[in-house]
PDB file of N, CA and C in Angstrom:
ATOM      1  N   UNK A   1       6.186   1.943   9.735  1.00  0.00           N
ATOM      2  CA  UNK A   1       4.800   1.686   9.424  1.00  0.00           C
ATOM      3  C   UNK A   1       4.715   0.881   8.124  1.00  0.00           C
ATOM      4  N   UNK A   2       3.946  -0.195   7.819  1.00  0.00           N
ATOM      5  CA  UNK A   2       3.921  -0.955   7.226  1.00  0.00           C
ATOM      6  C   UNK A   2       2.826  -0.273   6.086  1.00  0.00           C
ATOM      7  N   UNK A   3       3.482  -0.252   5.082  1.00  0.00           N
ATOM      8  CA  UNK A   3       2.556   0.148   3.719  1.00  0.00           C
ATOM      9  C   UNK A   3       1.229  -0.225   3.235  1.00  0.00           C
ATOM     10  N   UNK A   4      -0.209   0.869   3.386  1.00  0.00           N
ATOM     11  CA  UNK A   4      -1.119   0.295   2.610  1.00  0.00           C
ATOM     12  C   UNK A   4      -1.039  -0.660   1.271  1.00  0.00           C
ATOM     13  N   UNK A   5      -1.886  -1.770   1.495  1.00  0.00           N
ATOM     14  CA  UNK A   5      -2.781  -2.565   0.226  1.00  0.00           C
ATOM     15  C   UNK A   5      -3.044  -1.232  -0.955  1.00  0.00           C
ATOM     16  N   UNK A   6      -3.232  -1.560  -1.946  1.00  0.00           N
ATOM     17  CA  UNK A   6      -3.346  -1.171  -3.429  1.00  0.00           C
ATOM     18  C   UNK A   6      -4.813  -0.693  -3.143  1.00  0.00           C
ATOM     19  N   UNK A   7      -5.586  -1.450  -3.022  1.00  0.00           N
ATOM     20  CA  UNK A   7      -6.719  -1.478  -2.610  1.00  0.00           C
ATOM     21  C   UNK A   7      -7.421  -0.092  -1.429  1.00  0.00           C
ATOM     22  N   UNK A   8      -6.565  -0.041  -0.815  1.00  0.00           N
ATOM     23  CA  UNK A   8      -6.472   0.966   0.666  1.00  0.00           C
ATOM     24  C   UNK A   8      -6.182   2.532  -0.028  1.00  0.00           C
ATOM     25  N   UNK A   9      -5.119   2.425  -0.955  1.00  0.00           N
ATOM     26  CA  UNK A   9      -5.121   3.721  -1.667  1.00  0.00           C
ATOM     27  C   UNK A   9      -6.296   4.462  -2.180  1.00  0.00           C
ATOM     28  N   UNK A  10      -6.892   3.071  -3.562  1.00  0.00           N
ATOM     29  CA  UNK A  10      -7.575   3.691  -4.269  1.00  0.00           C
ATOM     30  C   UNK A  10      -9.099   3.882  -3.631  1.00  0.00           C
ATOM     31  N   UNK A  11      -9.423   3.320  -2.640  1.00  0.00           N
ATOM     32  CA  UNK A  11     -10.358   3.738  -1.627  1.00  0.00           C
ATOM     33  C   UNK A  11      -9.836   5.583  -1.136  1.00  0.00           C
ATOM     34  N   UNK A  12      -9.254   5.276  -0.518  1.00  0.00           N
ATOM     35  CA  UNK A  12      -8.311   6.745  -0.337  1.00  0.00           C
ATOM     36  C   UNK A  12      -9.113   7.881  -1.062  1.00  0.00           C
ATOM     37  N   UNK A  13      -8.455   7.446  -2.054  1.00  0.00           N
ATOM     38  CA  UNK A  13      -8.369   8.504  -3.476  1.00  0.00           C
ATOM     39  C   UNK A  13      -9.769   8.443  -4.207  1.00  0.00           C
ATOM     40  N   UNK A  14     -10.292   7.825  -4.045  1.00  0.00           N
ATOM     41  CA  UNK A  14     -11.881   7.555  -4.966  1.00  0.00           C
ATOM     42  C   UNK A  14     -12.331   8.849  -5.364  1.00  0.00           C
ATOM     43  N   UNK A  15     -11.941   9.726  -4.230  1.00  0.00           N
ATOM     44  CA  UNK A  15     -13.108  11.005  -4.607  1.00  0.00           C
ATOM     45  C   UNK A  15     -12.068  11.983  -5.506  1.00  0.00           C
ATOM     46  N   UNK A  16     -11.090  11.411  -5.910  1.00  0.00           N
ATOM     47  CA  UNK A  16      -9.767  12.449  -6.708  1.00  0.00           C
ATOM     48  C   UNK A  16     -10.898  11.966  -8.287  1.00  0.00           C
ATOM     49  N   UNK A  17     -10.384  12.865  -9.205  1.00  0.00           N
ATOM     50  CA  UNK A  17     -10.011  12.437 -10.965  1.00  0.00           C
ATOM     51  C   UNK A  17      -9.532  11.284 -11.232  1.00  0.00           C
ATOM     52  N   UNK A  18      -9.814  10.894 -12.053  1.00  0.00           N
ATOM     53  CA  UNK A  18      -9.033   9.682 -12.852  1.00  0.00           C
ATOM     54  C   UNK A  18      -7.291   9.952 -13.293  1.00  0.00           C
ATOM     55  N   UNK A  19      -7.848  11.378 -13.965  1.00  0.00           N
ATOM     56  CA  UNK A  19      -6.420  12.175 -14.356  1.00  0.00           C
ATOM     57  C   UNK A  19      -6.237  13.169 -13.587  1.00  0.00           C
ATOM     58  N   UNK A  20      -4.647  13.305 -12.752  1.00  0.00           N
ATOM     59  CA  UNK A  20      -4.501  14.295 -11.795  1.00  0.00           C
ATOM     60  C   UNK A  20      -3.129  15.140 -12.766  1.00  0.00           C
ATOM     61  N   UNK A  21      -3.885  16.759 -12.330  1.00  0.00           N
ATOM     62  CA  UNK A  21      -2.399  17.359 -12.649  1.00  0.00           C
ATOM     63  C   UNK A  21      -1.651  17.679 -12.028  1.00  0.00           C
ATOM     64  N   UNK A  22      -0.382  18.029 -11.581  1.00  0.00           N
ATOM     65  CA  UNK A  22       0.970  18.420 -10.563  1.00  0.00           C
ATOM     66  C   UNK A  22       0.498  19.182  -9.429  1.00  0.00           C
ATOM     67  N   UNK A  23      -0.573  19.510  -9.456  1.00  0.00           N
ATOM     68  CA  UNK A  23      -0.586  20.465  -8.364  1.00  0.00           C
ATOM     69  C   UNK A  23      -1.887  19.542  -7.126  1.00  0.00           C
ATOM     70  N   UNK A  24      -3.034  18.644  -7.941  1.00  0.00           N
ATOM     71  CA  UNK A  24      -3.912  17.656  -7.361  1.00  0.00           C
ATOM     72  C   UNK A  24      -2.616  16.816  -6.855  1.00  0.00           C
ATOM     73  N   UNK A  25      -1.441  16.176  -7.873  1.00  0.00           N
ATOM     74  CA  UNK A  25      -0.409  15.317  -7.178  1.00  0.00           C
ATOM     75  C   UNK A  25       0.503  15.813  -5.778  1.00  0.00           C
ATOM     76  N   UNK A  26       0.248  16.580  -6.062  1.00  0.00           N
ATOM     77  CA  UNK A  26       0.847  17.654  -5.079  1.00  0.00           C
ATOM     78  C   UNK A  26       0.118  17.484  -3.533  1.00  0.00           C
ATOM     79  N   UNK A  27      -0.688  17.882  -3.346  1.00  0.00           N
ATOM     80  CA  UNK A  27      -2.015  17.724  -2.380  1.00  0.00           C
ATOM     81  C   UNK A  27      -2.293  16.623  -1.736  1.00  0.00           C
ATOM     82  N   UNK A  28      -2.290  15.225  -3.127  1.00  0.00           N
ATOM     83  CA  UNK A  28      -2.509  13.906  -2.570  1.00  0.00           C
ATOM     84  C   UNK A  28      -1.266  13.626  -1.893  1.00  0.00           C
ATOM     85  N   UNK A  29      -0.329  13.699  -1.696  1.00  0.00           N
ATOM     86  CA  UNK A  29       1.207  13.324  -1.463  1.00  0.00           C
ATOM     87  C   UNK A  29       1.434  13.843  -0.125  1.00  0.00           C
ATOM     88  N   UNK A  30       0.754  14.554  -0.146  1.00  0.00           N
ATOM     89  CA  UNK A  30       0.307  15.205   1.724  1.00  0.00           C
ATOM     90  C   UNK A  30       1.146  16.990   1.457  1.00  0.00           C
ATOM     91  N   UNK A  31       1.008  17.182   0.482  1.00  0.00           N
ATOM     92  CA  UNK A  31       1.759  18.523   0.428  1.00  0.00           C
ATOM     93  C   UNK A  31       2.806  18.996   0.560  1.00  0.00           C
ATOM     94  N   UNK A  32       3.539  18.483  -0.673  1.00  0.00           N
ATOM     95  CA  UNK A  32       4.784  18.351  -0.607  1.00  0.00           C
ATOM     96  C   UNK A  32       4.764  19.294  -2.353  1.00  0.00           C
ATOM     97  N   UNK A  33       5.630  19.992  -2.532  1.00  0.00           N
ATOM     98  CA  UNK A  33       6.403  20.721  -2.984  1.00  0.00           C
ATOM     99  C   UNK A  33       5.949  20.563  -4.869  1.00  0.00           C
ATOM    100  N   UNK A  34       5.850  21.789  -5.764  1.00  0.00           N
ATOM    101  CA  UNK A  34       5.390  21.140  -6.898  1.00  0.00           C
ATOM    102  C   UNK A  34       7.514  20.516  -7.775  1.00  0.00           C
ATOM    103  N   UNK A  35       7.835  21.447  -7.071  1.00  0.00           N
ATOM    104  CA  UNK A  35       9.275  21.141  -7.519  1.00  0.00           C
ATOM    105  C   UNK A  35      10.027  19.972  -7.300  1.00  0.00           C
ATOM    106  N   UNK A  36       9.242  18.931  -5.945  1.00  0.00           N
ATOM    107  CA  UNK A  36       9.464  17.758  -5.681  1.00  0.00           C
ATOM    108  C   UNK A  36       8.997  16.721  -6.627  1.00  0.00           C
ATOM    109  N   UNK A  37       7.634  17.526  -6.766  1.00  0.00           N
ATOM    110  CA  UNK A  37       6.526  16.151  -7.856  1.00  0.00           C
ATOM    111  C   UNK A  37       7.490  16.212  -9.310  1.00  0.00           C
ATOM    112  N   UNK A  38       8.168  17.611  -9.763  1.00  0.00           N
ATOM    113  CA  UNK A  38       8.821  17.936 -11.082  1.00  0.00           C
ATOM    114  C   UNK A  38       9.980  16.800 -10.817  1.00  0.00           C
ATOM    115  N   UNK A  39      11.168  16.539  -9.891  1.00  0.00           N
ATOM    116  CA  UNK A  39      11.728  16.146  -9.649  1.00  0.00           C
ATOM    117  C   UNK A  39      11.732  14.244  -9.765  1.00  0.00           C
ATOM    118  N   UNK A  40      10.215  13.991  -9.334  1.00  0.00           N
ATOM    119  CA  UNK A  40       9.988  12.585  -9.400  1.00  0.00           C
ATOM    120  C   UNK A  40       9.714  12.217 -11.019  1.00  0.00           C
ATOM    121  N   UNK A  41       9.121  13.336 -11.547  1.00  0.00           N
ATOM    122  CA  UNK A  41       8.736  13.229 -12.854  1.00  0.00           C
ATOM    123  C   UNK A  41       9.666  13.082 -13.704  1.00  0.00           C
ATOM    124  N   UNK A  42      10.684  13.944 -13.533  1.00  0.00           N
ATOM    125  CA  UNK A  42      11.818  13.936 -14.691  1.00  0.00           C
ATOM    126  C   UNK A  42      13.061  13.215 -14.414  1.00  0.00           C
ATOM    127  N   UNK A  43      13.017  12.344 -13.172  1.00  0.00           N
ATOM    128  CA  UNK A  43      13.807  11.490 -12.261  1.00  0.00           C
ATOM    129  C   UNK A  43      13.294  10.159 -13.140  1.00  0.00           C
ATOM    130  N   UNK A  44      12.212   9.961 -13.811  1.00  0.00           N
ATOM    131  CA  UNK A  44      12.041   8.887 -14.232  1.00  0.00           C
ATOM    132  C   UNK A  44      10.804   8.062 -13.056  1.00  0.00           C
ATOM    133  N   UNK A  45      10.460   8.148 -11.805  1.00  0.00           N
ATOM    134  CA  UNK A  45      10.132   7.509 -11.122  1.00  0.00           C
ATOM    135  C   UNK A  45       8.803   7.725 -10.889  1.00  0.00           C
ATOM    136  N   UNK A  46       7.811   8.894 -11.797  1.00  0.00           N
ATOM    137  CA  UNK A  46       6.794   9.083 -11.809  1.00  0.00           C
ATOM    138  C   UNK A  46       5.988   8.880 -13.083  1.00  0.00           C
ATOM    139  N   UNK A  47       5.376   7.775 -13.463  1.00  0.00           N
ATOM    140  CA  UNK A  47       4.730   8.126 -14.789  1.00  0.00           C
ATOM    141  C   UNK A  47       3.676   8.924 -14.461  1.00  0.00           C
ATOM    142  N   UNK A  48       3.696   9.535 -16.084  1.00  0.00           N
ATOM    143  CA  UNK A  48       3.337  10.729 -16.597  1.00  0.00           C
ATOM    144  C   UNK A  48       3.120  11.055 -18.118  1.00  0.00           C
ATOM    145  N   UNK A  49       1.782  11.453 -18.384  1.00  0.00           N
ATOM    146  CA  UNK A  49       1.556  12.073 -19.653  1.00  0.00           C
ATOM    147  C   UNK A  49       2.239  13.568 -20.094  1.00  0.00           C
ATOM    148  N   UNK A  50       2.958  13.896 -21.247  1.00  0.00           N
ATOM    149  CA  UNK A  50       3.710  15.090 -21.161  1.00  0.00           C
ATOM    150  C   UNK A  50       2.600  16.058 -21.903  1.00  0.00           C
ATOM    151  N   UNK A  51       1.737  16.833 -21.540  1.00  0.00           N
ATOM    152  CA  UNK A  51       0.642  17.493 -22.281  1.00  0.00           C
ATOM    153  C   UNK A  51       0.808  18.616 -23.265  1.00  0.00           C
ATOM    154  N   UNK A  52       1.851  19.464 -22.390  1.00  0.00           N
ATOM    155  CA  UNK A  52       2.553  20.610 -22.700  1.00  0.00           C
ATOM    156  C   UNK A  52       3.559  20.820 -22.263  1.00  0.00           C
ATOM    157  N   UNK A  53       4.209  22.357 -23.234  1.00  0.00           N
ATOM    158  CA  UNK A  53       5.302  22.686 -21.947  1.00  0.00           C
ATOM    159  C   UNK A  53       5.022  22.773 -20.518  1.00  0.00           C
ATOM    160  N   UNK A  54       5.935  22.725 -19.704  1.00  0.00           N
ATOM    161  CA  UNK A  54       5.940  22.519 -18.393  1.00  0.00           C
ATOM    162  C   UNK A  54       4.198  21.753 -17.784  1.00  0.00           C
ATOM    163  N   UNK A  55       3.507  20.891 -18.951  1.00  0.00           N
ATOM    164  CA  UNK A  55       1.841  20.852 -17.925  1.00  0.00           C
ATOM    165  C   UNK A  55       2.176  19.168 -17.959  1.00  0.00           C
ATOM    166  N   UNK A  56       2.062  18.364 -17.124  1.00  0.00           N
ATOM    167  CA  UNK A  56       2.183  16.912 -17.008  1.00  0.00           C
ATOM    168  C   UNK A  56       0.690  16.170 -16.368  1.00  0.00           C
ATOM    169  N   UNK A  57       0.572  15.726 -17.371  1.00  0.00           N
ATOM    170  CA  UNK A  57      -0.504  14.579 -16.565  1.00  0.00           C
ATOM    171  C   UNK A  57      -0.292  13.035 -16.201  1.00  0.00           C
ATOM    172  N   UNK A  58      -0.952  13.091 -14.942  1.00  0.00           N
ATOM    173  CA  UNK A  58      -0.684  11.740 -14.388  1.00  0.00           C
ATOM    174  C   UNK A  58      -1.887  10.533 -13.637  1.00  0.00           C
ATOM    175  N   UNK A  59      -2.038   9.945 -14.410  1.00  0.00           N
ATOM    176  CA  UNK A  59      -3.449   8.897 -13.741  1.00  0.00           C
ATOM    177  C   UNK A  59      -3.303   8.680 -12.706  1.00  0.00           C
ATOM    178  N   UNK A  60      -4.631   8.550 -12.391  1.00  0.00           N
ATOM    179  CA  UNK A  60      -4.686   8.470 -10.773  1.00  0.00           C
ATOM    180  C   UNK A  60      -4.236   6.522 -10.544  1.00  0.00           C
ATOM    181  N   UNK A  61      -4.368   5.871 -11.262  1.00  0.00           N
ATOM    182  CA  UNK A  61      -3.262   4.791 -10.958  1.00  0.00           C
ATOM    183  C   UNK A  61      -1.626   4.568 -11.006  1.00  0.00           C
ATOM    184  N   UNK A  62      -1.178   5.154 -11.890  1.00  0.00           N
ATOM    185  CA  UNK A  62      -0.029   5.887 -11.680  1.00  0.00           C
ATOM    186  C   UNK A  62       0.258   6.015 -10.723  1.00  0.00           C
ATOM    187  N   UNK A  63      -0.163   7.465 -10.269  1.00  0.00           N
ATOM    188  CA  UNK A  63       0.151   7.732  -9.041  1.00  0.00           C
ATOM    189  C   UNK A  63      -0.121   6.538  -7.854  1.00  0.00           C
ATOM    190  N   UNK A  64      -0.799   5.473  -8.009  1.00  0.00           N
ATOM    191  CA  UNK A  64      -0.525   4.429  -7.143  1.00  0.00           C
ATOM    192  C   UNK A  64       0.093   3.815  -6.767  1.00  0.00           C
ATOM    193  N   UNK A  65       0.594   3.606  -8.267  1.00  0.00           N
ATOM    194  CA  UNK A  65       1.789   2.653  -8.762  1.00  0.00           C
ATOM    195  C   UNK A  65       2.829   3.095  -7.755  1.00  0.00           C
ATOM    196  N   UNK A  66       3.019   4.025  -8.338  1.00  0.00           N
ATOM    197  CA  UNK A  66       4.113   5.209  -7.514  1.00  0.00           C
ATOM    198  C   UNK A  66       4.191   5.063  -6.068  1.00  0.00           C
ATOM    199  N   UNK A  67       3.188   5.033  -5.555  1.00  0.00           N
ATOM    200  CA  UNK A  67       3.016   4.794  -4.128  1.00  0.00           C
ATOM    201  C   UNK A  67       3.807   3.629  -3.332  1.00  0.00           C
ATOM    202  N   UNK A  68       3.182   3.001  -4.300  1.00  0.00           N
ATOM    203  CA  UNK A  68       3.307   1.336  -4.063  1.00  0.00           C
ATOM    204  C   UNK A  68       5.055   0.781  -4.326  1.00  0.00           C
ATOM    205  N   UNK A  69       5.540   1.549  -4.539  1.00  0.00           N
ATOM    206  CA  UNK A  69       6.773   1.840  -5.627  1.00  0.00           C
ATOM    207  C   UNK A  69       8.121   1.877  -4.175  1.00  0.00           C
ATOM    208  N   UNK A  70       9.190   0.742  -4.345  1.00  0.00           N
ATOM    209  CA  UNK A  70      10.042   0.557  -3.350  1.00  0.00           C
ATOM    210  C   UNK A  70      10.482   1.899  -3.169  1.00  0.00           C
ATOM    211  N   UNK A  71      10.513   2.732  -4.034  1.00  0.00           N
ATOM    212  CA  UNK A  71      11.417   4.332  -4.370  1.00  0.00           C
ATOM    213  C   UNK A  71      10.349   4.980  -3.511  1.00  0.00           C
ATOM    214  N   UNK A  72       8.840   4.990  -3.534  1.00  0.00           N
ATOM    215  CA  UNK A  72       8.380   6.126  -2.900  1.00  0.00           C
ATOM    216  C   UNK A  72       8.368   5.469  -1.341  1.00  0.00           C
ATOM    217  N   UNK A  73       8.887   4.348  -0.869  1.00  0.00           N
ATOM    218  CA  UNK A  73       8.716   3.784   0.235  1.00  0.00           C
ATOM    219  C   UNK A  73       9.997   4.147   1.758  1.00  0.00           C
ATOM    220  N   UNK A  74      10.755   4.729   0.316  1.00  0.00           N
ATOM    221  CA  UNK A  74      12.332   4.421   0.824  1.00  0.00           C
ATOM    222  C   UNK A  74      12.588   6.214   1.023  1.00  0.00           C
ATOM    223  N   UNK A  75      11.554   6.987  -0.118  1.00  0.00           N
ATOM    224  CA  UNK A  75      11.800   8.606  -0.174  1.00  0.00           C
ATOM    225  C   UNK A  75      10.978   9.381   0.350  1.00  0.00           C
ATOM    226  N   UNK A  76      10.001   7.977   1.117  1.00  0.00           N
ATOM    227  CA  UNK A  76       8.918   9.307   1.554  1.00  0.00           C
ATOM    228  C   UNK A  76       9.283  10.062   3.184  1.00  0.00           C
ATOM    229  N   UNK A  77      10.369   9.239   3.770  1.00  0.00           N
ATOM    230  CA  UNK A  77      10.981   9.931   4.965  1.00  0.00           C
ATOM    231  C   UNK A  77      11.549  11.196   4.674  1.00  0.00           C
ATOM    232  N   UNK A  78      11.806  11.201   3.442  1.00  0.00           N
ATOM    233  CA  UNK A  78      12.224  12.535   3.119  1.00  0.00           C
ATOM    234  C   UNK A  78      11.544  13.612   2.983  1.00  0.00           C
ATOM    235  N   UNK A  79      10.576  13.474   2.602  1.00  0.00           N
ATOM    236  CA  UNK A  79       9.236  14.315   2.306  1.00  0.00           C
ATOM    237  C   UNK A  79       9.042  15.346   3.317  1.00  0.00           C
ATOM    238  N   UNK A  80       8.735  16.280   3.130  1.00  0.00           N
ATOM    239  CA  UNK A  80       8.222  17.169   4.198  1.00  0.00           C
ATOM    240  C   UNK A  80       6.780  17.065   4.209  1.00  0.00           C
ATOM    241  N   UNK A  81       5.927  16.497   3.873  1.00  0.00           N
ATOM    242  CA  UNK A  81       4.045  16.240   3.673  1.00  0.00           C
ATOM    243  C   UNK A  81       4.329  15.017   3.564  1.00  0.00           C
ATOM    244  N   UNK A  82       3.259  14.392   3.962  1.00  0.00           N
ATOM    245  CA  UNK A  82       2.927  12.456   3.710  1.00  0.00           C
ATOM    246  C   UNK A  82       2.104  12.916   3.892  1.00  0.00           C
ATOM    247  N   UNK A  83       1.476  11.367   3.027  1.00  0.00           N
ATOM    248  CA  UNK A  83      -0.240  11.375   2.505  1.00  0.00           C
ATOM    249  C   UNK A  83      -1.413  11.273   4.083  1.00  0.00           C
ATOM    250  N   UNK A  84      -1.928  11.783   4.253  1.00  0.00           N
ATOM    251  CA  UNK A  84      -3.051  11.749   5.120  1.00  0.00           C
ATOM    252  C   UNK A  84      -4.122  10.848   4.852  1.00  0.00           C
ATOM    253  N   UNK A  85      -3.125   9.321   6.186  1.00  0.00           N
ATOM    254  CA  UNK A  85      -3.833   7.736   6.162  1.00  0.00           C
ATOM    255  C   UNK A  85      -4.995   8.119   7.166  1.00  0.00           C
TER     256      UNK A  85
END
């Protein structure tokens, strides 16, 4: 399946926060694991605001980015949840 436009996401997502925390990232991603989202985060492949211990915030463009991102294109077969197109 050929990857949504940038555009197609943030339509998507309109009705999310601007700023999502691990567990909203969680949800949007089609429900996949908070230990997965920890994993992308500290993998380097998710930007992210570090707020607190263990609390991460992440813009809701970010998380686009991410989307849009050859890594989430190539890892999302792996996923046990995908995003609900």
């Amino acid at each position: 399946m050929k990857p949504k436009n940038r555009q197609s996401y943030e339509e998507l997502f309109n009705s999310q926060p601007d700023v999502l925390d691990t567990e909203t990232v969680c949800q949007m991603l089609g429900g996949i694991g908070m230990t997965t989202v920890l994993k992308l985060i500290r993998g380097g492949h998710l930007k992210h605001i570090h707020y607190r211990e263990q609390c991460f915030l992440i813009p809701k463009v970010w998380l686009i980015d991410y989307i849009m991102s050859d890594h989430y294109q190539s890892y999302k077969s792996k996923l046990k949840g995908q995003i609900n197109e």
